[in-house]
C-alpha atoms as a PDB file:
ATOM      1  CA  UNK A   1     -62.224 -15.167  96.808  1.00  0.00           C
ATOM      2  CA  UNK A   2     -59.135 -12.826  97.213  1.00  0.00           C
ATOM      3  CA  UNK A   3     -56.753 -12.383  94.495  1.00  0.00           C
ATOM      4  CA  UNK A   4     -52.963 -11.046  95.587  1.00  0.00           C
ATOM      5  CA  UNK A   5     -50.291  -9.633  93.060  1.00  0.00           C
ATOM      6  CA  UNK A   6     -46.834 -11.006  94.328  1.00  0.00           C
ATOM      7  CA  UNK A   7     -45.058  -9.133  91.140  1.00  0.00           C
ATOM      8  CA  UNK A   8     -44.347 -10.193  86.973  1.00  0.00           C
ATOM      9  CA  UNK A   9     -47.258 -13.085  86.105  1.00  0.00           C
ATOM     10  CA  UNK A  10     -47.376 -14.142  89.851  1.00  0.00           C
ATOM     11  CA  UNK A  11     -50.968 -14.261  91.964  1.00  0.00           C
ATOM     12  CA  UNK A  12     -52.114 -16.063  94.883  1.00  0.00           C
ATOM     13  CA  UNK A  13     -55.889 -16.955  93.980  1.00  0.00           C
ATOM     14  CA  UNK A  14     -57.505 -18.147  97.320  1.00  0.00           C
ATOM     15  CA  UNK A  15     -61.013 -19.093  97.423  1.00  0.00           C
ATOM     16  CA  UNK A  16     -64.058 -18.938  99.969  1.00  0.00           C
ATOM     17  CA  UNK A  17     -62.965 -22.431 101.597  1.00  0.00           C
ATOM     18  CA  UNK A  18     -59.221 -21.899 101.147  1.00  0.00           C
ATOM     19  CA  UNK A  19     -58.006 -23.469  98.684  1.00  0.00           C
ATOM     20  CA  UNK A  20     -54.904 -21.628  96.848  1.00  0.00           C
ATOM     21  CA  UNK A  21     -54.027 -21.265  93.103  1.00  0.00           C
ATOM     22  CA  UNK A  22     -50.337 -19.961  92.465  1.00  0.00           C
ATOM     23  CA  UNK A  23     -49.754 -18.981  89.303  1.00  0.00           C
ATOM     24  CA  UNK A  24     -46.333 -18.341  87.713  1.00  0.00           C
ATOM     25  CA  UNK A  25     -44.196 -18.092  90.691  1.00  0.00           C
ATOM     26  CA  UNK A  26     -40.479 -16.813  89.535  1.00  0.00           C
ATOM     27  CA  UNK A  27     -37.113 -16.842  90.143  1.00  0.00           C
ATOM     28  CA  UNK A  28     -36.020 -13.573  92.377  1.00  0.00           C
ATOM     29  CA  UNK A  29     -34.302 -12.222  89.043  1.00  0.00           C
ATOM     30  CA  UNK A  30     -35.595  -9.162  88.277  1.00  0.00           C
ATOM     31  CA  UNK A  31     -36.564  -7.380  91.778  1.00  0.00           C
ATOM     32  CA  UNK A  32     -38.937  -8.839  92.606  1.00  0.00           C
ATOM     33  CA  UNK A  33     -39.217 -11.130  95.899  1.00  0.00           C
ATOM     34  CA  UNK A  34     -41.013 -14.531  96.136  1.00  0.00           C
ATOM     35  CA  UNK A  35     -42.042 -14.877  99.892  1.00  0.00           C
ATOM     36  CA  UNK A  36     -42.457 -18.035 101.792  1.00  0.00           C
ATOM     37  CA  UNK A  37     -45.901 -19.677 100.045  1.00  0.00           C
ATOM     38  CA  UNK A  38     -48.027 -22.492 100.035  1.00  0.00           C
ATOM     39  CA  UNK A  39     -50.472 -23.825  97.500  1.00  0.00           C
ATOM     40  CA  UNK A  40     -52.622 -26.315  96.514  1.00  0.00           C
ATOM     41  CA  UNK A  41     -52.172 -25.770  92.803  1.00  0.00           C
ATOM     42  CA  UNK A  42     -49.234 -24.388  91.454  1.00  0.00           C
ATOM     43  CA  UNK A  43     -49.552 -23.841  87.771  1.00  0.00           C
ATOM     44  CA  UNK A  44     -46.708 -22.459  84.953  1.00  0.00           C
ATOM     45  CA  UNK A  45     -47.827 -21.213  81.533  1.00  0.00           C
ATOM     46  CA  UNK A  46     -43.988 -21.890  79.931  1.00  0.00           C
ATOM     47  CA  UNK A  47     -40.862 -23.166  80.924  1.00  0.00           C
ATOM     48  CA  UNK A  48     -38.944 -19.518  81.871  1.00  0.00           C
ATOM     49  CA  UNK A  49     -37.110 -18.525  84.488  1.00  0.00           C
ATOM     50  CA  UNK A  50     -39.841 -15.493  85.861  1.00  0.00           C
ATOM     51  CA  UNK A  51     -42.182 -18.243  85.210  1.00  0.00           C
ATOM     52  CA  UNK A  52     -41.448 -21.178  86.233  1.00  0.00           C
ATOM     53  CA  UNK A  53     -39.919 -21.300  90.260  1.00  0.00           C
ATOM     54  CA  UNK A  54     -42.577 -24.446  91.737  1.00  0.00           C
ATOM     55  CA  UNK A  55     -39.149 -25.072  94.077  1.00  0.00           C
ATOM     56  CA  UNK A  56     -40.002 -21.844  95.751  1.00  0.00           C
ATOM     57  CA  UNK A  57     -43.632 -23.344  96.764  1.00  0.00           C
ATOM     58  CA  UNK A  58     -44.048 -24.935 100.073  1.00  0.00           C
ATOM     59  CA  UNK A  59     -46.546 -27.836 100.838  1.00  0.00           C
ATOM     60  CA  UNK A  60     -48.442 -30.792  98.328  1.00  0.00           C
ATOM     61  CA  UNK A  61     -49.769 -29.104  95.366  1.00  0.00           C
ATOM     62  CA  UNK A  62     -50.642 -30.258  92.080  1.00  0.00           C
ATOM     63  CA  UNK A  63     -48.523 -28.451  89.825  1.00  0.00           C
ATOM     64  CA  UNK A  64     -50.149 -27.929  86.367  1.00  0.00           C
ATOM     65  CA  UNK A  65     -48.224 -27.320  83.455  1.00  0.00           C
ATOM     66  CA  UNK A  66     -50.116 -29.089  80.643  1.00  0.00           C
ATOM     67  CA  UNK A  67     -52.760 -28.481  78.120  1.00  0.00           C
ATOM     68  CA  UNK A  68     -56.057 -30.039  79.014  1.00  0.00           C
ATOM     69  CA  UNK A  69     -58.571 -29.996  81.788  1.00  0.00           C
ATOM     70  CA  UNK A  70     -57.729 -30.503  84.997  1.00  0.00           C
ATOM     71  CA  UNK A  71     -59.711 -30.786  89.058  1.00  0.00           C
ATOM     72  CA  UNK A  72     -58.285 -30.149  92.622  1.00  0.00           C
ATOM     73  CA  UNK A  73     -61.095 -29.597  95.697  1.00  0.00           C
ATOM     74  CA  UNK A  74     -63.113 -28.185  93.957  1.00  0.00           C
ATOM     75  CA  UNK A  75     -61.578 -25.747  91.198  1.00  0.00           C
ATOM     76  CA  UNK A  76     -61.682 -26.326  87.468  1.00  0.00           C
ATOM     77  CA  UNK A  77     -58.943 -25.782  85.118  1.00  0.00           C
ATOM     78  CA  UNK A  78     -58.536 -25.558  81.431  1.00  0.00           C
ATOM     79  CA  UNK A  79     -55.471 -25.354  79.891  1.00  0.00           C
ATOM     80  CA  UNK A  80     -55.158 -24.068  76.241  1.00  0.00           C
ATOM     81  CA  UNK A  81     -52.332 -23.425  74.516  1.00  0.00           C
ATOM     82  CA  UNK A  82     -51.177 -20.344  72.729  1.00  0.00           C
ATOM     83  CA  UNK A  83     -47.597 -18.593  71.515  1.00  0.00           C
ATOM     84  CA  UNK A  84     -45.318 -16.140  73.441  1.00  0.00           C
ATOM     85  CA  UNK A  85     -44.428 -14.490  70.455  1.00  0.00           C
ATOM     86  CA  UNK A  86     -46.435 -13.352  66.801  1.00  0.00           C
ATOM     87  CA  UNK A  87     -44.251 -16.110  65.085  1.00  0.00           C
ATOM     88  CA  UNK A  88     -46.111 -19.356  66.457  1.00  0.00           C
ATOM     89  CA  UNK A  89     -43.583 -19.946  68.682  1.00  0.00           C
ATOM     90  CA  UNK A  90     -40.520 -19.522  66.544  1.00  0.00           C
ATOM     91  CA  UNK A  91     -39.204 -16.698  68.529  1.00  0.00           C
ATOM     92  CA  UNK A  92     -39.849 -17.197  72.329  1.00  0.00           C
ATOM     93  CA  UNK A  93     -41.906 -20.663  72.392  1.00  0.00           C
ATOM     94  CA  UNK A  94     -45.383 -21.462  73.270  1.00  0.00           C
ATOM     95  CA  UNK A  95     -47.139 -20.276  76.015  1.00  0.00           C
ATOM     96  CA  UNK A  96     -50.348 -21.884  78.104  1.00  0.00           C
ATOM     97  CA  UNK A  97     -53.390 -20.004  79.027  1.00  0.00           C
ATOM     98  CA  UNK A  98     -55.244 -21.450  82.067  1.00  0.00           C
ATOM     99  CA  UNK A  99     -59.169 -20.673  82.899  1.00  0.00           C
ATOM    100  CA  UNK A 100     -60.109 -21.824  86.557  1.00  0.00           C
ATOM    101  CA  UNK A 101     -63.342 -21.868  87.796  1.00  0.00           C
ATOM    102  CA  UNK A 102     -62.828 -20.260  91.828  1.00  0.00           C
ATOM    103  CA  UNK A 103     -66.161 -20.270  93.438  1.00  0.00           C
ATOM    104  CA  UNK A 104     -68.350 -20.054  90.772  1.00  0.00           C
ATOM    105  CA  UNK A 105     -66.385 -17.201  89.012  1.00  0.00           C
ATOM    106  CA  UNK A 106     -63.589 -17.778  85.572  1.00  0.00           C
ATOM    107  CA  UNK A 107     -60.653 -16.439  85.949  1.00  0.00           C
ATOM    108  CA  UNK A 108     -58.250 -16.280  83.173  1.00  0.00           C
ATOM    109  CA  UNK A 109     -55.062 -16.512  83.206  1.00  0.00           C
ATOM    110  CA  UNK A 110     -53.076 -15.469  79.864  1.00  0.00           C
ATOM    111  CA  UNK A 111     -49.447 -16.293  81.025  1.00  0.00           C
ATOM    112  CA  UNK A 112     -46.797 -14.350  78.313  1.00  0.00           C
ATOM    113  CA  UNK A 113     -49.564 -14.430  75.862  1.00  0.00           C
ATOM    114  CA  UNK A 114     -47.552 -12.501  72.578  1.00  0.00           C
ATOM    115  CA  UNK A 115     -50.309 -12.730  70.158  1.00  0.00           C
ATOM    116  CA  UNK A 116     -54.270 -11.609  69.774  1.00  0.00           C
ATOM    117  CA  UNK A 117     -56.730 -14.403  69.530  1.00  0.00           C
ATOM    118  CA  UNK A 118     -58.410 -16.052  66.490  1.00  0.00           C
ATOM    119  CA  UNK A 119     -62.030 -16.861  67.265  1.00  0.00           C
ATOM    120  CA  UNK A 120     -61.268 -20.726  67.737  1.00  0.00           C
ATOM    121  CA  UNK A 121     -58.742 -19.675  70.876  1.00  0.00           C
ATOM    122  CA  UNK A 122     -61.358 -17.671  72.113  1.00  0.00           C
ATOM    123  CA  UNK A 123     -64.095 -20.475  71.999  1.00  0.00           C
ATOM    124  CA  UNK A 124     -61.804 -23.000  73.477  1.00  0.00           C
ATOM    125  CA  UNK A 125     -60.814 -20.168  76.451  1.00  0.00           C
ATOM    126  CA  UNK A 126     -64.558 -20.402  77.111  1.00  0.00           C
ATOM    127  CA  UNK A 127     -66.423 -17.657  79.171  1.00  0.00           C
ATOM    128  CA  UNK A 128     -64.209 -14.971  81.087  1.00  0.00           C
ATOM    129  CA  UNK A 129     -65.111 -12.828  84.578  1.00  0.00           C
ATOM    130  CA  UNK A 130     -61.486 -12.180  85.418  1.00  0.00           C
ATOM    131  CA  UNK A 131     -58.989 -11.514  82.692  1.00  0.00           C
ATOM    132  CA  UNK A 132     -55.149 -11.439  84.328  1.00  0.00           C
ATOM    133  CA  UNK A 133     -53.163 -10.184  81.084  1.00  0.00           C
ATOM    134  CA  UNK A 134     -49.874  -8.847  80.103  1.00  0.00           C
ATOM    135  CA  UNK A 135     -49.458  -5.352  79.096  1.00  0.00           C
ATOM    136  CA  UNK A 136     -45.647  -4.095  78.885  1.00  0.00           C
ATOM    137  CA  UNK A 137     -45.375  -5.541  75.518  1.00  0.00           C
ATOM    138  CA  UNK A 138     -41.470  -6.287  74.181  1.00  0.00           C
ATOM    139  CA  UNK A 139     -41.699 -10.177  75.484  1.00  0.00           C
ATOM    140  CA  UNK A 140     -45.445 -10.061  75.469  1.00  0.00           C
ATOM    141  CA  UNK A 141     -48.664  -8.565  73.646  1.00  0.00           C
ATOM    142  CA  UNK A 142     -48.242  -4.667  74.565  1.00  0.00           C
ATOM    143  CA  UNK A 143     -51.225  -2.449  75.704  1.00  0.00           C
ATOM    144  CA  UNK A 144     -52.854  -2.347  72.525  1.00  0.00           C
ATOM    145  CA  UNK A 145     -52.978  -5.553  71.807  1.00  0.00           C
ATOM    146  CA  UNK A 146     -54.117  -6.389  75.208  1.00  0.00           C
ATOM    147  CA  UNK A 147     -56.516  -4.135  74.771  1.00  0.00           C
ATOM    148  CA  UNK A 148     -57.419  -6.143  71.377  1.00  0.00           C
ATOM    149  CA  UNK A 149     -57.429  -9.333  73.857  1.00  0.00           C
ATOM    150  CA  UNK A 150     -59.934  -7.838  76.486  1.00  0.00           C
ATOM    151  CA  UNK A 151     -62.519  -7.274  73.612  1.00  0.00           C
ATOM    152  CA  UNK A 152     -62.204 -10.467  72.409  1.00  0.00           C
ATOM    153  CA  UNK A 153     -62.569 -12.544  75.846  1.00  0.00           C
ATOM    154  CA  UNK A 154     -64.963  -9.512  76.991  1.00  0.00           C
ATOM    155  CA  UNK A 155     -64.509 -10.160  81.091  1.00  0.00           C
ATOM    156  CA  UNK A 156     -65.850  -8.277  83.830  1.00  0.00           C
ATOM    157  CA  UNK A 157     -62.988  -7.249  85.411  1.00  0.00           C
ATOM    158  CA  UNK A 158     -59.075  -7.430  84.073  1.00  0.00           C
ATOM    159  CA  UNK A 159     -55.998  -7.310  86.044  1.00  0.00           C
ATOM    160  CA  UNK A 160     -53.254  -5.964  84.060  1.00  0.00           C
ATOM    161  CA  UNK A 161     -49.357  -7.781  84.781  1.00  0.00           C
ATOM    162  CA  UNK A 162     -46.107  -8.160  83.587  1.00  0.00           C
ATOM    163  CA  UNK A 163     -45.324  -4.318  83.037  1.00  0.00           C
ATOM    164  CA  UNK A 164     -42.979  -1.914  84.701  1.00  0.00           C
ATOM    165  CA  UNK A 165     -42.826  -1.249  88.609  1.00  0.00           C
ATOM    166  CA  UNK A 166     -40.539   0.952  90.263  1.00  0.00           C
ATOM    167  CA  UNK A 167     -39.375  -2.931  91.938  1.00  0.00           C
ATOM    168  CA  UNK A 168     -38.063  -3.893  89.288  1.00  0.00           C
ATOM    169  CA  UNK A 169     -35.197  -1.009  88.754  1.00  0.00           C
ATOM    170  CA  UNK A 170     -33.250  -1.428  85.423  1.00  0.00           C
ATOM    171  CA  UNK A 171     -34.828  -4.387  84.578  1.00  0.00           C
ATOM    172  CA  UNK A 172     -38.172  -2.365  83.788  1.00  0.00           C
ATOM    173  CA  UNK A 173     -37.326  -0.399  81.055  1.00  0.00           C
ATOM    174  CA  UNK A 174     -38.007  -3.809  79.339  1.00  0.00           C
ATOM    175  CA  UNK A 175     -41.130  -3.451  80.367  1.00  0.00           C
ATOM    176  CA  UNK A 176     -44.067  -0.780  79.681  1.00  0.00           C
ATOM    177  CA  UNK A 177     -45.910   1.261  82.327  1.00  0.00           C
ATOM    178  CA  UNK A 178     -49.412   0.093  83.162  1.00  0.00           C
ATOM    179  CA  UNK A 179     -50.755   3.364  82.003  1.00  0.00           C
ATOM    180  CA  UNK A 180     -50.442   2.918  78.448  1.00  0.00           C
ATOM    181  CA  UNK A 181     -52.999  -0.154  78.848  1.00  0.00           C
ATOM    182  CA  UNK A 182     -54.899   2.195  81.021  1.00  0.00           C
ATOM    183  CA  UNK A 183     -55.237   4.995  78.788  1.00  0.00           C
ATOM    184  CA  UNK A 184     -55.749   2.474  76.110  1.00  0.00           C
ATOM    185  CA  UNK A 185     -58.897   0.706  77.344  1.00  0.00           C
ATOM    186  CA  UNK A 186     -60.948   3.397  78.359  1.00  0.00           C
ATOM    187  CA  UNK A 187     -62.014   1.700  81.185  1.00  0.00           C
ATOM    188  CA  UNK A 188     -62.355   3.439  84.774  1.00  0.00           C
ATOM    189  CA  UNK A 189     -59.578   1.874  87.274  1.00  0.00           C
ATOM    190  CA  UNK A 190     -59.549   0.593  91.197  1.00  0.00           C
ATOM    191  CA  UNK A 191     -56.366   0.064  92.891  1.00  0.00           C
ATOM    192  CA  UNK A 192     -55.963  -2.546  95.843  1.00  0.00           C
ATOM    193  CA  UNK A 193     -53.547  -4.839  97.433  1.00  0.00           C
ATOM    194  CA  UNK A 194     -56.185  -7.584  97.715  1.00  0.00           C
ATOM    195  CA  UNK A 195     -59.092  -8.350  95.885  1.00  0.00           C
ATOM    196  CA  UNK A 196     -62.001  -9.782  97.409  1.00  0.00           C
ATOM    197  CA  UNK A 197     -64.758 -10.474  95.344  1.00  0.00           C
ATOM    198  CA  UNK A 198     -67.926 -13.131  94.660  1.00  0.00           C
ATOM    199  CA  UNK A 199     -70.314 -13.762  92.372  1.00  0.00           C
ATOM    200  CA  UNK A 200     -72.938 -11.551  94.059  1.00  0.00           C
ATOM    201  CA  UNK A 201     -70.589  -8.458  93.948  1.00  0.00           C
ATOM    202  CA  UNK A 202     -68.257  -8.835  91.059  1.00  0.00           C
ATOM    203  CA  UNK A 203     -69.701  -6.491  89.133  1.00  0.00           C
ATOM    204  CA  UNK A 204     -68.934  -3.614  91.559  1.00  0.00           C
ATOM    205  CA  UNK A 205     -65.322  -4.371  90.218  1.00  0.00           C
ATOM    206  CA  UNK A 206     -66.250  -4.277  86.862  1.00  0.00           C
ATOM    207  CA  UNK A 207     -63.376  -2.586  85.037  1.00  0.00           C
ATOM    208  CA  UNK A 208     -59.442  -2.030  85.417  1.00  0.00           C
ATOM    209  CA  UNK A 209     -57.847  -3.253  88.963  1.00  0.00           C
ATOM    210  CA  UNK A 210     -54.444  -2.645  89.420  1.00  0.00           C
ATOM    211  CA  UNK A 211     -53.202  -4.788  92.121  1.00  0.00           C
ATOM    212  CA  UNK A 212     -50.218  -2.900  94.138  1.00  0.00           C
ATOM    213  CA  UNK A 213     -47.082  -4.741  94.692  1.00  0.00           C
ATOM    214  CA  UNK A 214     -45.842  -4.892  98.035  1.00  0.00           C
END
């Protein structure tokens, strides 16, 4: 499969036969830029503008936005719901985390996850190889808590998002730098601007990858 950062919450998931997973697709409102996609499943974790742009998605796609389990040729998805905030929701809503099975291989999703797991959440979440979570903190968990997160979930390899680029101008000082999580985890890093990976070598990933945005 091949994994591409487009910015925020935002990747392109494509698998061996390929079939494409967009997740959060956004609104051109803080820097980044959307470009022309298509997808066969388009899913949201919550209803906000850097979240939420399925418009901006060419084609047919299912576009999953529930919690649940859910099919589409041949990928498996589990939505379970969580809280963008510490407050249950009070502050900033709830938020959805989505687990698809690509090719054999879980990747998890954690949308604007604000909040570290009880060991029920983690159950339901189920068994993790690729953990894409949120690390700038302010709207979202912050590096130690995703830290906190990774433990819990214990994946092979996590993808850090929603923290600050040099794209994103003024708008990032919302936002924390990626290095905090870094230096936080302990973890040795890889940087690409794709991921390919399979079952057979995903543990030559096993780690930090920082996805570039481009």
């Amino acid at each position: 499969m091949k994994i591409k950062w487009f910015g925020q919450s935002c990747f392109m998931i494509t698998s061996k036969d390929g079939t494409k997973v967009l997740t959060d697709p956004f609104h051109n409102m803080l820097g980044y830029k959307l470009p022309e996609v298509e997808a066969n499943i388009v899913s949201t974790s919550h209803n906000h503008g850097d979240h939420n742009n399925i418009k901006a998605v060419k084609g047919s796609f299912m576009h999953v936005n529930e919690l649940g389990n859910f099919s589409k040729d041949g990928i498996e998805i589990k939505g379970v719901q969580t809280f963008h905030d510490k407050a249950s929701g009070a502050k900033r809503g709830k938020n959805t985390i989505y687990n698809f099975n690509v090719d054999g291989i879980n990747i998890c999703h954690c949308g604007d996850l604000g909040h570290t797991l009880d060991s029920n959440l983690v159950k339901e979440i189920g068994n993790v190889d690729i953990l894409l979570i949120p690390v700038g903190g302010r709207a979202t968990i912050d590096s130690i808590d995703a830290v906190n997160v990774m433990k819990q979930l214990k994946p092979k390899v996590v993808i850090p998002m929603h923290y600050r680029t040099k794209a994103l101008g003024i708008f990032g000082l919302l936002f924390a730098k990626v290095d905090k999580f870094i230096s936080a985890s302990g973890l040795k890093v890889k940087e690409y601007d794709v991921l390919e990976l399979n079952q057979a070598n995903i543990n030559d990933y096993s780690g930090i990858v920082v996805l570039k945005y481009n």
